[in-house]
Every structure is written in C-alpha cells, then in structure tokens.
PDB file of N, CA and C in Angstrom:
ATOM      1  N   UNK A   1      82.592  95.785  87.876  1.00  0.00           N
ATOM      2  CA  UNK A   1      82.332  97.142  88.318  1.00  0.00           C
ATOM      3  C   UNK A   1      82.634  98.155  87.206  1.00  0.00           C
ATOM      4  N   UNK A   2      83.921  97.967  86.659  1.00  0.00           N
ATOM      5  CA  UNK A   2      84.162  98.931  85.251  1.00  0.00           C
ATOM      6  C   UNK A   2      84.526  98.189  84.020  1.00  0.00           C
ATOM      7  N   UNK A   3      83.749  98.808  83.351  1.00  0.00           N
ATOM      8  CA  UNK A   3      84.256  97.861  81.987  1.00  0.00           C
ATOM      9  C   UNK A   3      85.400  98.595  81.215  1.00  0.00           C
ATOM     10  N   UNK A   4      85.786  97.376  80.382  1.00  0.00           N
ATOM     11  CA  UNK A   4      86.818  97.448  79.514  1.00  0.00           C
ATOM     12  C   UNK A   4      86.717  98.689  78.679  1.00  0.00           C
ATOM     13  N   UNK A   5      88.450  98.614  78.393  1.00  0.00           N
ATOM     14  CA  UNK A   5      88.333 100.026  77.290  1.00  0.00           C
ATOM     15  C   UNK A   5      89.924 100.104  77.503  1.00  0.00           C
ATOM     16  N   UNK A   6      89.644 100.844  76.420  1.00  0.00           N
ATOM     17  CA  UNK A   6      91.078 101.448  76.081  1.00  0.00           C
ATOM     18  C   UNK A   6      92.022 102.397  76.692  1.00  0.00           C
ATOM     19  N   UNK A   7      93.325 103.009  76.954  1.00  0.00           N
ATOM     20  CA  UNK A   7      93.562 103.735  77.926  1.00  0.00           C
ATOM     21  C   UNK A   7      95.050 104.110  76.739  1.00  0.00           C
ATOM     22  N   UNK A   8      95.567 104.943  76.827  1.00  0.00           N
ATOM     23  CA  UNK A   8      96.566 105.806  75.872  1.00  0.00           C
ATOM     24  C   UNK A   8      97.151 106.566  76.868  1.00  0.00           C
ATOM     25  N   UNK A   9      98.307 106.365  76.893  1.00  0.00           N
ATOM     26  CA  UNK A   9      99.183 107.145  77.625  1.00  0.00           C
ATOM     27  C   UNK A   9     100.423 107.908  76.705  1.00  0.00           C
ATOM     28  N   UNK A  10     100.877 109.251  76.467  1.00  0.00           N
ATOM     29  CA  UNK A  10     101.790 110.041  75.871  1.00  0.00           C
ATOM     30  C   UNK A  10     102.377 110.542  77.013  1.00  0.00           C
ATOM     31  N   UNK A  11     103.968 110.442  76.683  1.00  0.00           N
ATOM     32  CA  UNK A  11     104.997 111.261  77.947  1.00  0.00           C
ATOM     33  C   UNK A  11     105.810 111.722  76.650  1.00  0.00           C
ATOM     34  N   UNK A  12     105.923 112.974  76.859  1.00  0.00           N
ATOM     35  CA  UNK A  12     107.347 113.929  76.386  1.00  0.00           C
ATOM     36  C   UNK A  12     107.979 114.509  77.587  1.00  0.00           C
ATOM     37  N   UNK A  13     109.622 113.923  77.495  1.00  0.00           N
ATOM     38  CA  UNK A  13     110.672 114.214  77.842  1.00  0.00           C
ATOM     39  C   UNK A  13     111.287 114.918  77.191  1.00  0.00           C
ATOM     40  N   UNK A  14     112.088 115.576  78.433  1.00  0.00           N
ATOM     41  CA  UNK A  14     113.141 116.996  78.046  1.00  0.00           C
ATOM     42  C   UNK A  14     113.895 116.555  79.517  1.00  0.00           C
ATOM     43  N   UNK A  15     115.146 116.858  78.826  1.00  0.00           N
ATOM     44  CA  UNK A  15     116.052 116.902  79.867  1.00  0.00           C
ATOM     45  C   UNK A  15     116.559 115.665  80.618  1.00  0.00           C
ATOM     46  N   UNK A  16     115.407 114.783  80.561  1.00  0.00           N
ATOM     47  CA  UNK A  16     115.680 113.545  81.803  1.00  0.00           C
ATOM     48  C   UNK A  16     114.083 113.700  83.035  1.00  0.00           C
ATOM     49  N   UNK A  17     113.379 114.657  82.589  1.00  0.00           N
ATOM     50  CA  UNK A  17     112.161 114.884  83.137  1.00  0.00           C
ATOM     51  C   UNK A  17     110.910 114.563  82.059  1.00  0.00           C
ATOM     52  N   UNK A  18     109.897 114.291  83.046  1.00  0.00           N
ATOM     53  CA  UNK A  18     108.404 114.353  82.396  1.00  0.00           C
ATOM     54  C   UNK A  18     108.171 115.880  82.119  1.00  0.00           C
ATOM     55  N   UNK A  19     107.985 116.527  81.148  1.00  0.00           N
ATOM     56  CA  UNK A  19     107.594 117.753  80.367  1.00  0.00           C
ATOM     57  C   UNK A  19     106.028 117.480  80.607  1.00  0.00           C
ATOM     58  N   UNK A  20     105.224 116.619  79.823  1.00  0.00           N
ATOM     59  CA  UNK A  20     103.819 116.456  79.290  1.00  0.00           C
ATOM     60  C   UNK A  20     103.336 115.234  79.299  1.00  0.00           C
ATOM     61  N   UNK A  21     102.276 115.330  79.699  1.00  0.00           N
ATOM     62  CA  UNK A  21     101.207 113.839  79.717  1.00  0.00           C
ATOM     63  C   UNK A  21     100.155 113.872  78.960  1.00  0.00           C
ATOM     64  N   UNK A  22     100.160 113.233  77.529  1.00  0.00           N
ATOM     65  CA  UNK A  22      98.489 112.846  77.377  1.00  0.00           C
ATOM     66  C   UNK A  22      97.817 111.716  77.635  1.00  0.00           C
ATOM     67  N   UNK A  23      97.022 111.782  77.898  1.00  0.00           N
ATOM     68  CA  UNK A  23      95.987 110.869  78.820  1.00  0.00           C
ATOM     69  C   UNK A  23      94.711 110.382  77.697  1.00  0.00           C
ATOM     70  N   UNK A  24      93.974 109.216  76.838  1.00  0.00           N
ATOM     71  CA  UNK A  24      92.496 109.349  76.232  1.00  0.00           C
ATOM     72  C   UNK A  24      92.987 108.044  76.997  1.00  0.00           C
ATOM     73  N   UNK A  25      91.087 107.917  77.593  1.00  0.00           N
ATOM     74  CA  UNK A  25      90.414 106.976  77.626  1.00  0.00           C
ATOM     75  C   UNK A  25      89.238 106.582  77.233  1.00  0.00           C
ATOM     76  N   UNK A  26      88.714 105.478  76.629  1.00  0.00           N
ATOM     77  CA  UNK A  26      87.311 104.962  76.254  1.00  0.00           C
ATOM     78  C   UNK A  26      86.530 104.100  77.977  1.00  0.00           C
ATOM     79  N   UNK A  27      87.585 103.671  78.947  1.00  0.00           N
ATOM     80  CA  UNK A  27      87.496 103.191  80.089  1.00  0.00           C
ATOM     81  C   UNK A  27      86.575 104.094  80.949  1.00  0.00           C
ATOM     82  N   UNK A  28      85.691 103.667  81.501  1.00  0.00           N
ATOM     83  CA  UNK A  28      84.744 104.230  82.204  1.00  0.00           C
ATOM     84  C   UNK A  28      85.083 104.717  83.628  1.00  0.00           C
ATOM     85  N   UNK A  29      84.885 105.643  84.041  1.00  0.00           N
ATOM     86  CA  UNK A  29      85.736 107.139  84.799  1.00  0.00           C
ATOM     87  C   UNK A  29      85.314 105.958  86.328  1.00  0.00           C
ATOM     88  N   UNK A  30      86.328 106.418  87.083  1.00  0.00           N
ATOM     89  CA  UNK A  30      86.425 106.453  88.586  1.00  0.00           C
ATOM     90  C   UNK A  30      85.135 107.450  89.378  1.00  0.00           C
ATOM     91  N   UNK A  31      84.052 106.539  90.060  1.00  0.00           N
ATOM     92  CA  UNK A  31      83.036 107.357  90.206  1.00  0.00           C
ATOM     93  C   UNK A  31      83.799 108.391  91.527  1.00  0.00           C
ATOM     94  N   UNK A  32      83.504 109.615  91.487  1.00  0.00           N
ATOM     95  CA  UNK A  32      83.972 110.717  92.451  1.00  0.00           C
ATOM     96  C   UNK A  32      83.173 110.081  93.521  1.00  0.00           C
ATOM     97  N   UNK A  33      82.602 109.575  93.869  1.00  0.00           N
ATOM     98  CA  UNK A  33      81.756 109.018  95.695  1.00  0.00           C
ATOM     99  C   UNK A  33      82.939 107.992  95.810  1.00  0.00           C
ATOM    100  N   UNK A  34      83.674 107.377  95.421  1.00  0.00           N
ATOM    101  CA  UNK A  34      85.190 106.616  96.002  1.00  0.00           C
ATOM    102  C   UNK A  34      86.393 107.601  96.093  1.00  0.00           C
ATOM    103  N   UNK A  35      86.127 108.676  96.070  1.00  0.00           N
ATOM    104  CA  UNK A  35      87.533 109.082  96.155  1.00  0.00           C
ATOM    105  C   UNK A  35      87.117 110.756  96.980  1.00  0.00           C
ATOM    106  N   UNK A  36      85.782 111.435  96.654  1.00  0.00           N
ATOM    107  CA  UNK A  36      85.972 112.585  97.000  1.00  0.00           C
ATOM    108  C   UNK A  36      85.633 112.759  98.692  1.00  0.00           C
ATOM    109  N   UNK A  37      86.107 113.509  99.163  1.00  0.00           N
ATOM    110  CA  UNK A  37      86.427 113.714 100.813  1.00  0.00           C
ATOM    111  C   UNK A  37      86.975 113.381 101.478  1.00  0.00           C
ATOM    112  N   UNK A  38      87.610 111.789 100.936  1.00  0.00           N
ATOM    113  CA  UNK A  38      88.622 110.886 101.486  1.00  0.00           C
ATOM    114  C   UNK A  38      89.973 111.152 101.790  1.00  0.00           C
ATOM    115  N   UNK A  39      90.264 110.664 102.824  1.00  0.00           N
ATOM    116  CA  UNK A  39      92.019 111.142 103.194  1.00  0.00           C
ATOM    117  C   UNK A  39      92.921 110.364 101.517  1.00  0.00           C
ATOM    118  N   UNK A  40      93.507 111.354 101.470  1.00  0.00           N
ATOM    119  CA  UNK A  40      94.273 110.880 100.348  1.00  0.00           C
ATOM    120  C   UNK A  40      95.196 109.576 100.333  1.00  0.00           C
ATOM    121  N   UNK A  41      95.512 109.128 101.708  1.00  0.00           N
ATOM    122  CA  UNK A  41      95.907 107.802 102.109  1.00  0.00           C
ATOM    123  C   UNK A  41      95.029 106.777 101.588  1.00  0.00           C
ATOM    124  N   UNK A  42      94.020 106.946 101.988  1.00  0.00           N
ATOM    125  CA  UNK A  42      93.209 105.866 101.778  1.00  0.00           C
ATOM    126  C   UNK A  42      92.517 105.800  99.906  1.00  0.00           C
ATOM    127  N   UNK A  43      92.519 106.759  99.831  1.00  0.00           N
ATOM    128  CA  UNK A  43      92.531 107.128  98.320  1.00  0.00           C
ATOM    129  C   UNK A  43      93.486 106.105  97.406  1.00  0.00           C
ATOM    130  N   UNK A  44      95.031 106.481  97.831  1.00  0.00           N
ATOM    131  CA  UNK A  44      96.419 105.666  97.516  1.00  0.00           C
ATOM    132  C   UNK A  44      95.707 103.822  97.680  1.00  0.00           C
ATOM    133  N   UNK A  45      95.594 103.565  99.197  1.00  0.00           N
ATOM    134  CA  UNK A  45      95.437 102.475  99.307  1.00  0.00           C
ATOM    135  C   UNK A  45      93.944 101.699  98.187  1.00  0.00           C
ATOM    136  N   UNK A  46      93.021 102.461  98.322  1.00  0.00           N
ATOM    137  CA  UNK A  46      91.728 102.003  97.611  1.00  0.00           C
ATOM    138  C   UNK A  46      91.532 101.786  95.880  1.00  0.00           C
ATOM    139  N   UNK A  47      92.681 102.982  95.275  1.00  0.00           N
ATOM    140  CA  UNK A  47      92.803 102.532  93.859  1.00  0.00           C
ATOM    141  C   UNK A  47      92.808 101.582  93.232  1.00  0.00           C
ATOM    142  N   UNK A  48      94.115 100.786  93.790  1.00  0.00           N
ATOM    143  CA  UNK A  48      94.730  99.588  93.309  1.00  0.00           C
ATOM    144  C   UNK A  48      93.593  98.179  93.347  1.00  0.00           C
ATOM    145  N   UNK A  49      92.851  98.522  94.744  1.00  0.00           N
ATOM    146  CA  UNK A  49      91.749  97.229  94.748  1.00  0.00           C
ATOM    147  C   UNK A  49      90.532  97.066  93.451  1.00  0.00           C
ATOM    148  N   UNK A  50      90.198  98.203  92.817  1.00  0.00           N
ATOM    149  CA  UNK A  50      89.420  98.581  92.154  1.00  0.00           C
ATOM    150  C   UNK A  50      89.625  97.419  90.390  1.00  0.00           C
ATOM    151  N   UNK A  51      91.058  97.588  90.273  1.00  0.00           N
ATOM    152  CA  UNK A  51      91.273  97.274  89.046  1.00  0.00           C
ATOM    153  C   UNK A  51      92.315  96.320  89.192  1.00  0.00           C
ATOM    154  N   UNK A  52      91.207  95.078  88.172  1.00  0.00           N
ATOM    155  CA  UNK A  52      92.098  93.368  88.200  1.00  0.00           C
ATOM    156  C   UNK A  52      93.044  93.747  87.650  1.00  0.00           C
ATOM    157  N   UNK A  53      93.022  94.709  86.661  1.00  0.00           N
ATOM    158  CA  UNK A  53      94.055  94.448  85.364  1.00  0.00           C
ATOM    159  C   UNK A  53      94.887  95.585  85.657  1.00  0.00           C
ATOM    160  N   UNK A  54      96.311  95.293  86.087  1.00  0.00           N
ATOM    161  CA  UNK A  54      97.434  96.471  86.352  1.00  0.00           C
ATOM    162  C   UNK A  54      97.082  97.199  87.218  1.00  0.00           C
ATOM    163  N   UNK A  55      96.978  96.428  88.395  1.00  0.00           N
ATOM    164  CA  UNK A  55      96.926  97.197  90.040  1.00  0.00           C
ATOM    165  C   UNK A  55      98.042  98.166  89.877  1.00  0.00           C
ATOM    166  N   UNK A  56      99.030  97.336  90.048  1.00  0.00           N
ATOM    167  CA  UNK A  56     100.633  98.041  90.354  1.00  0.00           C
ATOM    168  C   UNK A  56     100.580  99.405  89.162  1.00  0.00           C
ATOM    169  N   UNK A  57     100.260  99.423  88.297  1.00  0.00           N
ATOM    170  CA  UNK A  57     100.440 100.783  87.610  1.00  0.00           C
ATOM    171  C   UNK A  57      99.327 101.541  88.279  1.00  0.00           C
ATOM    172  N   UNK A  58      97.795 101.246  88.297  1.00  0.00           N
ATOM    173  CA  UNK A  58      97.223 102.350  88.526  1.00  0.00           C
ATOM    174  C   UNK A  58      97.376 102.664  90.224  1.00  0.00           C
ATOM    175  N   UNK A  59      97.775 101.699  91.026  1.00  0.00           N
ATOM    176  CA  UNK A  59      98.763 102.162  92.085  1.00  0.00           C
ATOM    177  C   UNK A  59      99.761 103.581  92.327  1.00  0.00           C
ATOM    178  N   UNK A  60     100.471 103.319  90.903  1.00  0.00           N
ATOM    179  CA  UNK A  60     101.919 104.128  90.766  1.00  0.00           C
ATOM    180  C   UNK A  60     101.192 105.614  90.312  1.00  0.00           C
ATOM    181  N   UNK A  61      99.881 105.545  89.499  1.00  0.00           N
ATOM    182  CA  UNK A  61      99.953 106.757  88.769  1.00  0.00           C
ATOM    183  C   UNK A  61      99.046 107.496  90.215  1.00  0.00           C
ATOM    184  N   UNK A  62      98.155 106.726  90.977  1.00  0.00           N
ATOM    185  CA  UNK A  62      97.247 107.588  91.833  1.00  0.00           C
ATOM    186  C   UNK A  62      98.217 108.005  92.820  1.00  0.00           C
ATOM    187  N   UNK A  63      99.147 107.411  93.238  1.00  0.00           N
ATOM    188  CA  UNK A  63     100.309 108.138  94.225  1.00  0.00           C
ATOM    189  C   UNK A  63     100.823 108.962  93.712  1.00  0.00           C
ATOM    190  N   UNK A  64     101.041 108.934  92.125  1.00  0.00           N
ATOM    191  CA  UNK A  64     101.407 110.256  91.480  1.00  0.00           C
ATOM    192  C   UNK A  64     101.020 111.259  91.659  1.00  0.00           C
ATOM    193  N   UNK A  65      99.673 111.140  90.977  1.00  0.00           N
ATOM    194  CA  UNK A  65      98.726 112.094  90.949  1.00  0.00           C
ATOM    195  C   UNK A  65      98.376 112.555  92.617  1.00  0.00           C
ATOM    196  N   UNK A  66      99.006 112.223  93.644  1.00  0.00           N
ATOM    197  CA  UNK A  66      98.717 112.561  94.988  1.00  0.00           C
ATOM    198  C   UNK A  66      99.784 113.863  95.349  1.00  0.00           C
ATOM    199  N   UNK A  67     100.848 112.910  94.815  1.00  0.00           N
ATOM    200  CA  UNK A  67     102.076 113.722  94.988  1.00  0.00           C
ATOM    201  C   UNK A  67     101.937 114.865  94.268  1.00  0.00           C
ATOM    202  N   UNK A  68     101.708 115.096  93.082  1.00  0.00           N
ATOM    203  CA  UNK A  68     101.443 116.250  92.381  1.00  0.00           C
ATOM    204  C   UNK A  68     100.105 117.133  92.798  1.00  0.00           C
ATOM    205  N   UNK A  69      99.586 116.591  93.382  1.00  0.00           N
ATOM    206  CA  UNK A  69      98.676 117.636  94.136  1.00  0.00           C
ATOM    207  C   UNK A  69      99.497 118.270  95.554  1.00  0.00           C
ATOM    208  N   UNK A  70      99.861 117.081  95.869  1.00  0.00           N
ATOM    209  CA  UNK A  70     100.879 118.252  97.294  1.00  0.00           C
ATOM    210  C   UNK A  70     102.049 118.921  96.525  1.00  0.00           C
ATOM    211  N   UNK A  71     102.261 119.152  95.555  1.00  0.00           N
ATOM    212  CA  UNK A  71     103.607 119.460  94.581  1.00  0.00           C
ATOM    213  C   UNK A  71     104.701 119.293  94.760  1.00  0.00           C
ATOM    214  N   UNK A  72     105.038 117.601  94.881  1.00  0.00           N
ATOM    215  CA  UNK A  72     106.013 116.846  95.064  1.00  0.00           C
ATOM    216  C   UNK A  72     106.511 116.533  93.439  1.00  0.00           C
ATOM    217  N   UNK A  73     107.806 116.525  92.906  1.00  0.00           N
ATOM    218  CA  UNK A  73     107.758 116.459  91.918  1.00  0.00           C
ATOM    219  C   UNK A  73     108.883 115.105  92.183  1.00  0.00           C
ATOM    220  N   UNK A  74     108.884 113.984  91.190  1.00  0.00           N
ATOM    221  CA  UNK A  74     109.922 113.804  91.084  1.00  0.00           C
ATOM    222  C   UNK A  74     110.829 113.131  89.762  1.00  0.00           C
ATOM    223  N   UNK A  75     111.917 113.263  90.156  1.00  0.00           N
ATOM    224  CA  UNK A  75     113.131 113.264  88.972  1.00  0.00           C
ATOM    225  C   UNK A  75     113.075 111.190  88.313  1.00  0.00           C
ATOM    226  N   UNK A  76     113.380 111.228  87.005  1.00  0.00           N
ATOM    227  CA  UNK A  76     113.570 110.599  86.369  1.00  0.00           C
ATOM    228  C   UNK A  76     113.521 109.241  87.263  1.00  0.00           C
ATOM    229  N   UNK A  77     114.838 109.022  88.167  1.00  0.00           N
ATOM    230  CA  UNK A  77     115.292 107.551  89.116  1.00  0.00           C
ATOM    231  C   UNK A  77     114.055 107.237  90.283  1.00  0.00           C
ATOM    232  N   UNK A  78     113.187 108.275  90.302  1.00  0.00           N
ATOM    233  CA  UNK A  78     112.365 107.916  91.472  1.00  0.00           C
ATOM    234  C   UNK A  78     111.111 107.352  90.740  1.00  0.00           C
ATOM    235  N   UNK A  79     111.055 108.236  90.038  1.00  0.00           N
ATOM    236  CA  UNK A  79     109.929 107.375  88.884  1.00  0.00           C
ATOM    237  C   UNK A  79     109.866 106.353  88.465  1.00  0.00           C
ATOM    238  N   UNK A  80     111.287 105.609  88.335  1.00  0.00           N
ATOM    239  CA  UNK A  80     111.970 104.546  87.488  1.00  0.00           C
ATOM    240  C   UNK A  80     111.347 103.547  89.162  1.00  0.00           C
ATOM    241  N   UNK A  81     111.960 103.937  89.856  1.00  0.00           N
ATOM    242  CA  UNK A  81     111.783 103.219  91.644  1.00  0.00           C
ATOM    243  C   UNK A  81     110.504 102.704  92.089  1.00  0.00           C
ATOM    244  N   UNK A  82     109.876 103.557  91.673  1.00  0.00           N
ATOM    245  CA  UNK A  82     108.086 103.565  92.154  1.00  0.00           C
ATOM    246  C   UNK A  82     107.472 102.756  91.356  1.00  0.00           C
ATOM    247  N   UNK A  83     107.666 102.804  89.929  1.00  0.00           N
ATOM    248  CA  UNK A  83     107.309 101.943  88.728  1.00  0.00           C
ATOM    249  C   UNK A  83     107.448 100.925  88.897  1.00  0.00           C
ATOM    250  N   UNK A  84     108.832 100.676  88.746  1.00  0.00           N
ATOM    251  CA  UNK A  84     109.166  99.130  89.288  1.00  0.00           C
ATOM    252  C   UNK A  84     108.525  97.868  90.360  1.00  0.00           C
TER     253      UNK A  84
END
C-alpha cells in the first residue's frame, strides 16, 4: 500500500520537555480519505494497521498527534510510558 522511504525525526529538549520537532520524509503521505471525518478513536486504532514496519511507534506518534490537537500536553515520564 505505501512504499518505502526514509523518515527523520529531530527533538530539541529544554528543561526535561519536547521544545521542537523536525519531521522529513521521502515515505509516501497517509492518504486524507483514511483519516479525514473520522472519530479520532478510530483514527488512533486504524494507524497502526497500516504500517508492517513500527506499528508501535506510529501508534505512539498518531495518539500524539491526537492529544495535541485536543491540547493535551505531556511531560517527559508519560512520553517515556506511552513509548515503551
């Protein structure tokens, strides 16, 4: 369904927090007809099926990215929790 490619992730910390994220990918985008209108639950649940390679992370980052749309933030140990 998506082909291979590259994916780059940058985090700067301050404090014991995420400050900044850079993000490049060569990986071919998440088509918006799987995700747009959808309850964000099912959004969470549907990511992870998508991709053989590192469910569990792109799991962790779309619950992220959920949470940060409702502007849930969280601290260093919860990040560490969820990751895991």
């Amino acid at each position: 369904m998506f082909t291979e490619g590259e994916l780059a992730v940058r985090l700067t910390l301050g404090a014991g927090r995420i400050r900044d994220v850079g993000i490049a990918s060569t990986r071919t985008a998440l088509p918006p007809r799987l995700t747009r209108g959808r309850p964000a639950e099912d959004v969470a649940r549907t990511v992870p099926l998508l991709f053989s390679i590192c469910s569990q992370a792109q799991g962790a980052a779309s619950a992220g990215a959920l949470d940060a749309a409702r502007g849930i933030t969280w601290d260093a140990t919860a990040l560490a929790r969820r990751s895991g």
